[in-house]
PDB file of N, CA and C in Angstrom:
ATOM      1  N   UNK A   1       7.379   8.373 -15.695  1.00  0.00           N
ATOM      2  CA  UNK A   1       7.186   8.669 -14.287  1.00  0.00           C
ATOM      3  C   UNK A   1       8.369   8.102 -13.497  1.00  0.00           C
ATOM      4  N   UNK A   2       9.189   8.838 -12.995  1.00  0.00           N
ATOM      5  CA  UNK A   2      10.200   8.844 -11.520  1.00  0.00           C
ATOM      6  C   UNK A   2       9.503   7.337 -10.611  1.00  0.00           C
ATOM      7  N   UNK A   3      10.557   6.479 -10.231  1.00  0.00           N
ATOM      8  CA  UNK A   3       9.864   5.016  -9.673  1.00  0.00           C
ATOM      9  C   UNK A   3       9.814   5.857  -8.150  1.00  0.00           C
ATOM     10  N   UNK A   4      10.586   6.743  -7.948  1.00  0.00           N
ATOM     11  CA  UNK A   4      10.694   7.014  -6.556  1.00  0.00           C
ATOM     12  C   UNK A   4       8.788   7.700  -6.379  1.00  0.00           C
ATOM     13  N   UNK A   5       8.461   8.582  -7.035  1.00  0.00           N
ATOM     14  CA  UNK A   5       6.846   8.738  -6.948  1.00  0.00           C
ATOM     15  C   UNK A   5       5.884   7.881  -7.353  1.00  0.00           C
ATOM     16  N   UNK A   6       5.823   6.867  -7.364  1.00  0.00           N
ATOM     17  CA  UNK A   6       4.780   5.895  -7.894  1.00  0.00           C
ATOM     18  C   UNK A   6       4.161   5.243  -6.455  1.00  0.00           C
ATOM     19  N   UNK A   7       4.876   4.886  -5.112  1.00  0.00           N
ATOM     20  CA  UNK A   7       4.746   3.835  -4.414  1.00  0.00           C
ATOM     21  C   UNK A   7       4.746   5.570  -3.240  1.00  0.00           C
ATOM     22  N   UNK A   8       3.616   6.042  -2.291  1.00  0.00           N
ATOM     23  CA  UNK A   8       3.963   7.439  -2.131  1.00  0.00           C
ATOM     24  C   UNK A   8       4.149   6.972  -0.736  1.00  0.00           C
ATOM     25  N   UNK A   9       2.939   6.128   0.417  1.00  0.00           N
ATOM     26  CA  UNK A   9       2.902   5.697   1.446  1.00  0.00           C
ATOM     27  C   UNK A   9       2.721   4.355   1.754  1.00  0.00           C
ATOM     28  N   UNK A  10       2.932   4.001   2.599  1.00  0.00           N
ATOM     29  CA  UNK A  10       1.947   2.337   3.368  1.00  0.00           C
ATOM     30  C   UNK A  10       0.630   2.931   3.637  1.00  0.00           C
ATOM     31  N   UNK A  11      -0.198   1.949   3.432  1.00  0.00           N
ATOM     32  CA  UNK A  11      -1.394   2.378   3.826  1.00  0.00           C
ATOM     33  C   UNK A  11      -1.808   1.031   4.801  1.00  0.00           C
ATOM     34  N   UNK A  12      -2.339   1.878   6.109  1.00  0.00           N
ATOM     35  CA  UNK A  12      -2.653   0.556   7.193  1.00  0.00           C
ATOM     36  C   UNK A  12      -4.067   1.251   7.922  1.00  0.00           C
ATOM     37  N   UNK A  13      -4.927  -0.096   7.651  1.00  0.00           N
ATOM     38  CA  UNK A  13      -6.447   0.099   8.326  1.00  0.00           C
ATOM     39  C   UNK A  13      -6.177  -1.480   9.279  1.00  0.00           C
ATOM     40  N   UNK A  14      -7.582  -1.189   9.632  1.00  0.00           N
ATOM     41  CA  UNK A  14      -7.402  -2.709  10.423  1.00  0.00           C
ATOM     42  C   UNK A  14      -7.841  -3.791   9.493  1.00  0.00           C
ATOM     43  N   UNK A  15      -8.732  -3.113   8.340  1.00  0.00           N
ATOM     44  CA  UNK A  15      -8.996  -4.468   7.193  1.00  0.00           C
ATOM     45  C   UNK A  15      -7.588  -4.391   6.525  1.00  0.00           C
ATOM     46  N   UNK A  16      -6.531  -3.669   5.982  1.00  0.00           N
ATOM     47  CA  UNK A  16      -5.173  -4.263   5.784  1.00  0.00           C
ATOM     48  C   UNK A  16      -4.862  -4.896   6.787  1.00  0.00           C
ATOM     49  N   UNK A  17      -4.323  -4.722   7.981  1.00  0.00           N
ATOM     50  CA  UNK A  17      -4.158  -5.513   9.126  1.00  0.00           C
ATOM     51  C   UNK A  17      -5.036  -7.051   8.881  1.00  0.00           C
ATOM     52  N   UNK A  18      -5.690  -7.070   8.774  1.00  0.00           N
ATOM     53  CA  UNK A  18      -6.429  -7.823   9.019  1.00  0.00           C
ATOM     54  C   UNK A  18      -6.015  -9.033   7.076  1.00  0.00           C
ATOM     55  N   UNK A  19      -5.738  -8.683   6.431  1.00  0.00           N
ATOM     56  CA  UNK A  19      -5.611  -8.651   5.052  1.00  0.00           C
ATOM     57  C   UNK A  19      -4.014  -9.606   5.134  1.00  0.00           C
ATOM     58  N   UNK A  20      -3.472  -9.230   5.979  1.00  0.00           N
ATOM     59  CA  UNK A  20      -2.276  -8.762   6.166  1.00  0.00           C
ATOM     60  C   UNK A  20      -1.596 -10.213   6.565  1.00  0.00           C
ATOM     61  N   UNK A  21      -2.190 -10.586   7.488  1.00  0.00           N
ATOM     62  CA  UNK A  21      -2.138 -11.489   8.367  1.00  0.00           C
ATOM     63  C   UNK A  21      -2.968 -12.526   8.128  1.00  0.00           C
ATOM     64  N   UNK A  22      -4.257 -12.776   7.290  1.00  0.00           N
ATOM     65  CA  UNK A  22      -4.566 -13.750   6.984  1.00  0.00           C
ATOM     66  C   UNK A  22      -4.323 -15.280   5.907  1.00  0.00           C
ATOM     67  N   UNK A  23      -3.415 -15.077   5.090  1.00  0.00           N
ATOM     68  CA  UNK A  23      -3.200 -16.476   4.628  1.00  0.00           C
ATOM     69  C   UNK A  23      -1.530 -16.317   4.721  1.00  0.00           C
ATOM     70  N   UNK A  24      -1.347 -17.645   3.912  1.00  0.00           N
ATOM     71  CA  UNK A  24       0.345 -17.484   4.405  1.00  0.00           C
ATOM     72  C   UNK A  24       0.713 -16.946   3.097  1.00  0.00           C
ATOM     73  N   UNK A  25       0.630 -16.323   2.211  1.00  0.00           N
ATOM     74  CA  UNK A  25       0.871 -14.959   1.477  1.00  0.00           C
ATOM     75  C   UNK A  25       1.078 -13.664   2.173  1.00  0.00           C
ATOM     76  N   UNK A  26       2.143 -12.986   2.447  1.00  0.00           N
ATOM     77  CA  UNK A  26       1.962 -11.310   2.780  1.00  0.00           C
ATOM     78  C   UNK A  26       0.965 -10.784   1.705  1.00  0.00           C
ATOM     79  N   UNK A  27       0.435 -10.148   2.408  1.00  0.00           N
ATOM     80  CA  UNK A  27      -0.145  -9.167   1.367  1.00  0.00           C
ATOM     81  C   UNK A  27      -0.281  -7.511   2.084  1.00  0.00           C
ATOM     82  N   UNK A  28       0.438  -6.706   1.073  1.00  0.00           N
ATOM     83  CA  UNK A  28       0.929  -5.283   1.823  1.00  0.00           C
ATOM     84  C   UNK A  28       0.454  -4.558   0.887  1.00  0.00           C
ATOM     85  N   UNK A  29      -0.013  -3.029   1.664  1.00  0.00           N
ATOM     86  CA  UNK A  29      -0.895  -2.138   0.729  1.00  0.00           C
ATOM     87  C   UNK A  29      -0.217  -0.462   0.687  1.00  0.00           C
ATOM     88  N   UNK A  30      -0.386  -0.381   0.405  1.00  0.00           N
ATOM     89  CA  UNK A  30       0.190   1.068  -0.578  1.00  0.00           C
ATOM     90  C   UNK A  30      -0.646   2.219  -1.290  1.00  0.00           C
ATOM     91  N   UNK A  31      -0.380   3.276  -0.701  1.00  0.00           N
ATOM     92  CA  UNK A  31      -1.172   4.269  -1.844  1.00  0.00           C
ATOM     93  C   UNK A  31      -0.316   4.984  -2.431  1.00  0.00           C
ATOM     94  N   UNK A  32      -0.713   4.743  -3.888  1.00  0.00           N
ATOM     95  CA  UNK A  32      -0.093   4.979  -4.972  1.00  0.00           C
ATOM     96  C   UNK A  32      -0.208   5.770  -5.520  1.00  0.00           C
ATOM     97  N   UNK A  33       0.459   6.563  -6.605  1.00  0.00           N
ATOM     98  CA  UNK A  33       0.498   7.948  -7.442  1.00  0.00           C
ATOM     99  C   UNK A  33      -1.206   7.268  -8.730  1.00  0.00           C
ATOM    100  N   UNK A  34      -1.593   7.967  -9.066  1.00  0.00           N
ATOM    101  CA  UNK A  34      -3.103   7.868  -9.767  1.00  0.00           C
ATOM    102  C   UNK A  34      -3.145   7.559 -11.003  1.00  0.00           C
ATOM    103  N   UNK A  35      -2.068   7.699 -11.817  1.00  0.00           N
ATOM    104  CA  UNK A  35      -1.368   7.433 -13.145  1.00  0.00           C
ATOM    105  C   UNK A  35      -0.307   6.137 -13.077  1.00  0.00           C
ATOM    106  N   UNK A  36      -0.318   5.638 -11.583  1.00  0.00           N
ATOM    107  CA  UNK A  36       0.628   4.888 -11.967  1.00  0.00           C
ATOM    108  C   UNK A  36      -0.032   3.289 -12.757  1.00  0.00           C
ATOM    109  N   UNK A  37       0.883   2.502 -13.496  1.00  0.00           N
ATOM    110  CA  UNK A  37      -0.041   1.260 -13.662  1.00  0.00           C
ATOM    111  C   UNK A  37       0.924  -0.377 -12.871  1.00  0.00           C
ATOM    112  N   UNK A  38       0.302  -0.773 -13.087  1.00  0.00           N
ATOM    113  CA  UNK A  38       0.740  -2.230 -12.450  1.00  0.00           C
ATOM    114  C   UNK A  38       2.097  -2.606 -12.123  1.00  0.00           C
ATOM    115  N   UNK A  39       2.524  -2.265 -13.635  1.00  0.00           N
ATOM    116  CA  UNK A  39       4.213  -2.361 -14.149  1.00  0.00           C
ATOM    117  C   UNK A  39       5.103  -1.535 -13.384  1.00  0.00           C
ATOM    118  N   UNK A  40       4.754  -0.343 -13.542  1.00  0.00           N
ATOM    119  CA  UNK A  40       4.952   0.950 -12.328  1.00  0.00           C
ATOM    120  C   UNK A  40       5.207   0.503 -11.083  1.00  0.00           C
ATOM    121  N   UNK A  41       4.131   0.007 -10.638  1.00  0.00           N
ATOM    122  CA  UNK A  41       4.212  -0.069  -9.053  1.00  0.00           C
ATOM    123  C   UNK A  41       5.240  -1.619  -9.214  1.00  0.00           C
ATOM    124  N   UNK A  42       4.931  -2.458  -9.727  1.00  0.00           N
ATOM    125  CA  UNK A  42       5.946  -3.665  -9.774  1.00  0.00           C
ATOM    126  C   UNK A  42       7.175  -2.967  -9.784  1.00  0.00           C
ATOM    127  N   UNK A  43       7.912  -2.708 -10.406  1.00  0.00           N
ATOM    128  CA  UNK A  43       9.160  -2.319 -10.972  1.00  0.00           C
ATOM    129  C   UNK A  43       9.864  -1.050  -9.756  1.00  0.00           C
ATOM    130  N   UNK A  44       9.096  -0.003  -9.199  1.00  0.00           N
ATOM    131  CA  UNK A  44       9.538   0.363  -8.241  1.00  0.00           C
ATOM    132  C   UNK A  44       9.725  -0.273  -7.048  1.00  0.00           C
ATOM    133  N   UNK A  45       8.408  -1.326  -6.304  1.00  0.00           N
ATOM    134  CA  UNK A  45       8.911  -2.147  -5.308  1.00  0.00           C
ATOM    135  C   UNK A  45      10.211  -2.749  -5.468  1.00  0.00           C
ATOM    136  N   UNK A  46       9.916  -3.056  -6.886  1.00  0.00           N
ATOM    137  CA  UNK A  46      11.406  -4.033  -6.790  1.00  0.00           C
ATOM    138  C   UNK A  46      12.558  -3.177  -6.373  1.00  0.00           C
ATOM    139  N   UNK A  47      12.781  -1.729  -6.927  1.00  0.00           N
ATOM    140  CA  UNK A  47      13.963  -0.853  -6.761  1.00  0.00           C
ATOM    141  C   UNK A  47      13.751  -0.254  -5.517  1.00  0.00           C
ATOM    142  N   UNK A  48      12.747  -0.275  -4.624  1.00  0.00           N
ATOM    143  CA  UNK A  48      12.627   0.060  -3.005  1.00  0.00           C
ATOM    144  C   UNK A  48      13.054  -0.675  -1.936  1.00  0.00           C
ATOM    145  N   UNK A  49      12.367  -2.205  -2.558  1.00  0.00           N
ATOM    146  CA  UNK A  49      12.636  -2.941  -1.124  1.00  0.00           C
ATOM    147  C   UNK A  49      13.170  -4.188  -1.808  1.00  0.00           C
ATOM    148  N   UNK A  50      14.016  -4.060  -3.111  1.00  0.00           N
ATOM    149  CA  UNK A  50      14.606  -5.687  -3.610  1.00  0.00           C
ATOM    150  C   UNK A  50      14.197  -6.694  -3.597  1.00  0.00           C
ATOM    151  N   UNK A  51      13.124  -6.901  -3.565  1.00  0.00           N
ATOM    152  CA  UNK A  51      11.801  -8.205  -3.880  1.00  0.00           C
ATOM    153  C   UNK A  51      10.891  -8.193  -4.903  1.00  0.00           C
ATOM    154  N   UNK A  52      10.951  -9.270  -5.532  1.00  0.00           N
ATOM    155  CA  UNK A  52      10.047  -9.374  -6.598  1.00  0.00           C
ATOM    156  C   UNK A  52       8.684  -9.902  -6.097  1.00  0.00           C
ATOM    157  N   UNK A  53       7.625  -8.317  -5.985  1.00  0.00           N
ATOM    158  CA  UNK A  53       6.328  -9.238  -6.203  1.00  0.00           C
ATOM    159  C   UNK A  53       5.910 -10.778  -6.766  1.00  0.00           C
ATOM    160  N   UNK A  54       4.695 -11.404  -6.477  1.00  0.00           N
ATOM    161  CA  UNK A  54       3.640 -12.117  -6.633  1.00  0.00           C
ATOM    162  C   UNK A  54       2.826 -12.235  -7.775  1.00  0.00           C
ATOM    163  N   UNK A  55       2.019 -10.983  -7.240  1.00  0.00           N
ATOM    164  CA  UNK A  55       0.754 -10.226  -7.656  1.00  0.00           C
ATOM    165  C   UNK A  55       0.377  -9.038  -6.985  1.00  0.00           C
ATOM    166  N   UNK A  56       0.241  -8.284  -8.180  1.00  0.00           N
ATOM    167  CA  UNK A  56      -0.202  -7.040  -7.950  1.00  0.00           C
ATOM    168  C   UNK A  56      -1.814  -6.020  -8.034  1.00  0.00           C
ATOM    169  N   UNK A  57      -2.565  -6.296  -7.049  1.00  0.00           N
ATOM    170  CA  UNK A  57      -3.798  -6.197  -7.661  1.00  0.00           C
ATOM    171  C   UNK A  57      -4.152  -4.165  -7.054  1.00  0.00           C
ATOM    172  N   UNK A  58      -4.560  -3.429  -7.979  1.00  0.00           N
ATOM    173  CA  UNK A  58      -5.420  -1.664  -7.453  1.00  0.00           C
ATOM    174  C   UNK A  58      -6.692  -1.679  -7.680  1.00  0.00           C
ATOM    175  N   UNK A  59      -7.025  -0.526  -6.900  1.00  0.00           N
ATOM    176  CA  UNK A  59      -8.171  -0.324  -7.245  1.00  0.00           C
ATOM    177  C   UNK A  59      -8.223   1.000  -6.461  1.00  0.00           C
ATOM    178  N   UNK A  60      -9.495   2.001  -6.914  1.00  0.00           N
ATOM    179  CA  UNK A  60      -9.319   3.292  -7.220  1.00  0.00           C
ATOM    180  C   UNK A  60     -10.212   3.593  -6.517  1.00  0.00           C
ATOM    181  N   UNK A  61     -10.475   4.659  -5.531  1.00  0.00           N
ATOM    182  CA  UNK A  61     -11.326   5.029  -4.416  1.00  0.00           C
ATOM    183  C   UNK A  61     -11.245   6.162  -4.845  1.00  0.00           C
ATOM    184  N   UNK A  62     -12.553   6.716  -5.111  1.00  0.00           N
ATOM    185  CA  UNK A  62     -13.483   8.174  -5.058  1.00  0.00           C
ATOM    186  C   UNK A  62     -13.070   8.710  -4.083  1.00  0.00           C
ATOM    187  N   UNK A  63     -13.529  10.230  -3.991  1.00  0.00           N
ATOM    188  CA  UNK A  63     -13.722  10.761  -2.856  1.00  0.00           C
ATOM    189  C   UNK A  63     -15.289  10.866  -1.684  1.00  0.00           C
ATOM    190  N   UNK A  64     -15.039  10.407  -0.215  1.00  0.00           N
ATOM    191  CA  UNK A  64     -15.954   9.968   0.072  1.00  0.00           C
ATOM    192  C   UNK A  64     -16.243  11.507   0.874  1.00  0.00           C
ATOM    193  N   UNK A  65     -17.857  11.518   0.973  1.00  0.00           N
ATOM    194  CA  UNK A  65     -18.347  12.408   1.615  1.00  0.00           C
ATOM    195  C   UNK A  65     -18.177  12.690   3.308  1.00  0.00           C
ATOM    196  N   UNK A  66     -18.182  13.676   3.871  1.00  0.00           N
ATOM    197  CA  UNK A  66     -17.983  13.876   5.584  1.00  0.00           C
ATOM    198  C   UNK A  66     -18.534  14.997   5.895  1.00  0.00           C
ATOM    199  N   UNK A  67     -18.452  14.656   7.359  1.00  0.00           N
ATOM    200  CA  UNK A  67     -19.900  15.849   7.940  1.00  0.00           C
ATOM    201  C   UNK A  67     -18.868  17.289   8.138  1.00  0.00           C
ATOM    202  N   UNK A  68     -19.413  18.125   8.042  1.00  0.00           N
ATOM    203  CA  UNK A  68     -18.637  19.241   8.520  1.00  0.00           C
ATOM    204  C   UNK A  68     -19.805  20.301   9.163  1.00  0.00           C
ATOM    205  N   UNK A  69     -19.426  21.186   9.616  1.00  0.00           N
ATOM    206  CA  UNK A  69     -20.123  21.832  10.867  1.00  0.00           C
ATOM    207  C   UNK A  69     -21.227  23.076   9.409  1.00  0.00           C
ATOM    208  N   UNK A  70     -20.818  22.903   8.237  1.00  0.00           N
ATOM    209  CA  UNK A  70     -21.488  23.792   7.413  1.00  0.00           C
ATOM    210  C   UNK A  70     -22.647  23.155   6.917  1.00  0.00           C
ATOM    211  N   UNK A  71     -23.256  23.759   6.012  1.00  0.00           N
ATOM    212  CA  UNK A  71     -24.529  22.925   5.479  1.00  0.00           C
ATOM    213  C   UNK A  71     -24.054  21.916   3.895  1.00  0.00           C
ATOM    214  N   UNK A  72     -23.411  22.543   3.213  1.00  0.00           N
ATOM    215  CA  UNK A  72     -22.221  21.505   2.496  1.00  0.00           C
ATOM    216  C   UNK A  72     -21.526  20.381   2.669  1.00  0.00           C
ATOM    217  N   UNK A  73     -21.069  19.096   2.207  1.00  0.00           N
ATOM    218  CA  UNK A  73     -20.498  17.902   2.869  1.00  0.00           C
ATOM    219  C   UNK A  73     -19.016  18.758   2.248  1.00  0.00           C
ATOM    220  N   UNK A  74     -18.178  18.002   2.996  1.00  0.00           N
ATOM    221  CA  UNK A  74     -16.847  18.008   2.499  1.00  0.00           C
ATOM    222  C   UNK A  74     -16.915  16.774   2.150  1.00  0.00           C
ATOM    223  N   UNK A  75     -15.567  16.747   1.549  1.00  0.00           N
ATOM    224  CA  UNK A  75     -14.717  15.275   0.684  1.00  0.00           C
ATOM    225  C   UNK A  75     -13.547  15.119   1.038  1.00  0.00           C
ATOM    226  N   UNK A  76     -13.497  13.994   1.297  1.00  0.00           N
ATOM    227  CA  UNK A  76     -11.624  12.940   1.498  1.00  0.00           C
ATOM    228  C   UNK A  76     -11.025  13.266  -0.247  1.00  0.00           C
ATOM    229  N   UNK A  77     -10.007  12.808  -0.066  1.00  0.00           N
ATOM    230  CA  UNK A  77      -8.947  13.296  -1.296  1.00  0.00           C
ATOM    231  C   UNK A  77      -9.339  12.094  -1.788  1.00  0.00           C
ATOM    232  N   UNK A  78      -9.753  11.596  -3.188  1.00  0.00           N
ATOM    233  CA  UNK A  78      -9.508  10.307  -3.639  1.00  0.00           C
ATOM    234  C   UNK A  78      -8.503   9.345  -3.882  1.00  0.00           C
ATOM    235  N   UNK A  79      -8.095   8.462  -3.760  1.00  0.00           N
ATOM    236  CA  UNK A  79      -6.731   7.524  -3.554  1.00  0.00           C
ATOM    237  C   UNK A  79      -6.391   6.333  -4.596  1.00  0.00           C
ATOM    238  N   UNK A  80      -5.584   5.792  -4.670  1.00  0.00           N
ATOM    239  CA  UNK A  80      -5.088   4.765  -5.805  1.00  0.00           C
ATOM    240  C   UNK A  80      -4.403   3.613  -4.547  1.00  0.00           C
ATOM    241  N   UNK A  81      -5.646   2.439  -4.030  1.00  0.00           N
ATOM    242  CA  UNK A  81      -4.554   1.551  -3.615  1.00  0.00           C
ATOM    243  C   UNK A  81      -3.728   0.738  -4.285  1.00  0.00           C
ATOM    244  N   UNK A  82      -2.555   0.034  -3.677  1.00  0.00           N
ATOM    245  CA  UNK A  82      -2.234  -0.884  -3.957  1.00  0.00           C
ATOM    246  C   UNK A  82      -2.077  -2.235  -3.505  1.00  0.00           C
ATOM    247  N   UNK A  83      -2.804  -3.069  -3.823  1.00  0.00           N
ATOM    248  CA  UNK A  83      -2.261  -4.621  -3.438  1.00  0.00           C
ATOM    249  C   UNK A  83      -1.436  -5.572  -3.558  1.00  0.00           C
ATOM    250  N   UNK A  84      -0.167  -5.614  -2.829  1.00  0.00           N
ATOM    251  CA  UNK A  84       0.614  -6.291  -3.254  1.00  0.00           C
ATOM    252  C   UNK A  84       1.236  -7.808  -2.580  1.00  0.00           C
ATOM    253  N   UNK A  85       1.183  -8.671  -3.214  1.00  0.00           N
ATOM    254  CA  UNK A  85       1.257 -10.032  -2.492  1.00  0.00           C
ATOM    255  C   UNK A  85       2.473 -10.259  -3.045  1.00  0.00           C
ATOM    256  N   UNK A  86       2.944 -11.229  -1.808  1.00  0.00           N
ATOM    257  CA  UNK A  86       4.452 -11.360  -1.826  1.00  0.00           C
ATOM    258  C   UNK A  86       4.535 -12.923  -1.794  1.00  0.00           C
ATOM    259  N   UNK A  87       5.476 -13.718  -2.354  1.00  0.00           N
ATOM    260  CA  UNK A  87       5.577 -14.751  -2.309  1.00  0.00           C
ATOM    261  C   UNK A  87       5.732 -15.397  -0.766  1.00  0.00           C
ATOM    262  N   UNK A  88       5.499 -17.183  -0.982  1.00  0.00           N
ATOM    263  CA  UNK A  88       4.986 -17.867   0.396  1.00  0.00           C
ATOM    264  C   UNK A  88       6.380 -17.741   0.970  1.00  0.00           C
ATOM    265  N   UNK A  89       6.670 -16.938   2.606  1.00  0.00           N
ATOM    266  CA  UNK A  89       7.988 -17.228   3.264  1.00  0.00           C
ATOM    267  C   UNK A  89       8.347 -15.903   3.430  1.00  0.00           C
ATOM    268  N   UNK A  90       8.017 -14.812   2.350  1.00  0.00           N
ATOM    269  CA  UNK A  90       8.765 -13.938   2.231  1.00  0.00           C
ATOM    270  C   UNK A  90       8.242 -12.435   2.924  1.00  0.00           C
ATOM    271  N   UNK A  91       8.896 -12.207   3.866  1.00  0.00           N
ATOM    272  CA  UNK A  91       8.392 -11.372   5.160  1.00  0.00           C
ATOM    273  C   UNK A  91       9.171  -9.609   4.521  1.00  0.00           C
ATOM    274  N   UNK A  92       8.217  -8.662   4.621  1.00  0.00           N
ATOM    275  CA  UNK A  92       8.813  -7.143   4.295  1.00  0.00           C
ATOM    276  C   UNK A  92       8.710  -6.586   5.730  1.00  0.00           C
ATOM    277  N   UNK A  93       9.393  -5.706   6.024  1.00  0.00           N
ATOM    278  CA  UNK A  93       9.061  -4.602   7.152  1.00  0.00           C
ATOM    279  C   UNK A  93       8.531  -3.171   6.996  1.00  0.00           C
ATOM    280  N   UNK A  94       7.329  -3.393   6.904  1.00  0.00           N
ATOM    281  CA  UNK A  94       6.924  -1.850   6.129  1.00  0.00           C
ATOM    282  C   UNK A  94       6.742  -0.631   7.161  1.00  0.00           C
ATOM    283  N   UNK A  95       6.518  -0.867   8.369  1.00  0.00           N
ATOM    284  CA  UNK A  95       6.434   0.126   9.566  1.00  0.00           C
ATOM    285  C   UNK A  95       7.779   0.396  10.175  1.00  0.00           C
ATOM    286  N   UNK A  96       7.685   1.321  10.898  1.00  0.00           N
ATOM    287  CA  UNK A  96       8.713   1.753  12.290  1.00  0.00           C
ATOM    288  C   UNK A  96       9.246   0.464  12.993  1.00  0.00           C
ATOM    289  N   UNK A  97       8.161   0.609  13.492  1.00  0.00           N
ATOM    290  CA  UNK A  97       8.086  -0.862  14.610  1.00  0.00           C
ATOM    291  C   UNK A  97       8.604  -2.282  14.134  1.00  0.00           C
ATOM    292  N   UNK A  98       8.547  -2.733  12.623  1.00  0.00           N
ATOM    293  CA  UNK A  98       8.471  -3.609  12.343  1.00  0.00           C
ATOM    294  C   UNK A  98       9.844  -3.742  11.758  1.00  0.00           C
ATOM    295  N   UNK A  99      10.386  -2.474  11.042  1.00  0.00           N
ATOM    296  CA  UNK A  99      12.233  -2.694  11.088  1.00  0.00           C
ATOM    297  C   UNK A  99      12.750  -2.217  12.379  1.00  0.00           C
ATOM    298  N   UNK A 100      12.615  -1.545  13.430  1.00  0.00           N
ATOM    299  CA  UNK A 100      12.931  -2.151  14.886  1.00  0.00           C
ATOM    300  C   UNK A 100      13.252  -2.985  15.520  1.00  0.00           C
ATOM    301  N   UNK A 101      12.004  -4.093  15.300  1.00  0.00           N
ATOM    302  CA  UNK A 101      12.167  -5.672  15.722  1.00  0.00           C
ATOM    303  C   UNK A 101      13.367  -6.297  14.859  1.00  0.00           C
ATOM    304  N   UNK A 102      12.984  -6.072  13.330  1.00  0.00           N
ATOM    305  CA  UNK A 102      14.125  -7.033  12.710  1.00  0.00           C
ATOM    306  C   UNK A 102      15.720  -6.506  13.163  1.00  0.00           C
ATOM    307  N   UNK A 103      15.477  -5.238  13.473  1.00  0.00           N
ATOM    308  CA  UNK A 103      17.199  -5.209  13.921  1.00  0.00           C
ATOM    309  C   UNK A 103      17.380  -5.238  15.081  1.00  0.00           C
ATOM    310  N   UNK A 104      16.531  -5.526  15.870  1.00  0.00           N
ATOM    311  CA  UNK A 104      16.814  -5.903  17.190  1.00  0.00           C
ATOM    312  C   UNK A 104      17.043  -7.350  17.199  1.00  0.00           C
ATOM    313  N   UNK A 105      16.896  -7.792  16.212  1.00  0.00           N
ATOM    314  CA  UNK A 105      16.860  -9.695  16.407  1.00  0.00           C
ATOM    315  C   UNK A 105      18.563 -10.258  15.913  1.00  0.00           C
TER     316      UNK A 105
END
């Protein structure tokens, strides 16, 4: 598998947010290709953003049910997160906004 498809988006809720910001570990999340494994996603961060992970923890989300105007539910696409913790100190910019600031500084 291509490292450039393994790592596809950032993924941001307010429990990442919230994830995010709570101990003095970063911890940044990612949705990932569905085949990818640990090593995968390690080994491409490293060739994306030149930092060597922590720890790398996934886990695999179904597709969840939603209302739709028919008598049938629809379904969300199922997803592959990723958890990735970054050593103590060591700050990434994973948004717009957030390499903005650093080059504005």
């Amino acid at each position: 598998m291509e490292l450039t498809r393994v790592i596809l988006h950032p993924y941001t809720t307010e429990k990442t947010y919230s994830i995010r910001n709570k101990s003095e570990h970063e911890t940044l999340t990612f949705i990932v290709d569905k085949n990818a494994n640990k090593y995968q996603i390690r080994e491409a961060f490293i060739a994306i953003f030149g930092l060597k992970p922590l720890k790398i923890r996934t886990t695999n989300r179904g597709p969840a049910k939603i209302r739709t105007s028919t008598a049938r539910p629809g379904y969300t696409k199922a997803k592959k997160i990723a958890y990735i913790v970054m050593p103590i100190g060591v700050k990434v910019a994973v948004s717009k906004e957030e390499v903005e600031a650093a080059n504005a500084k």
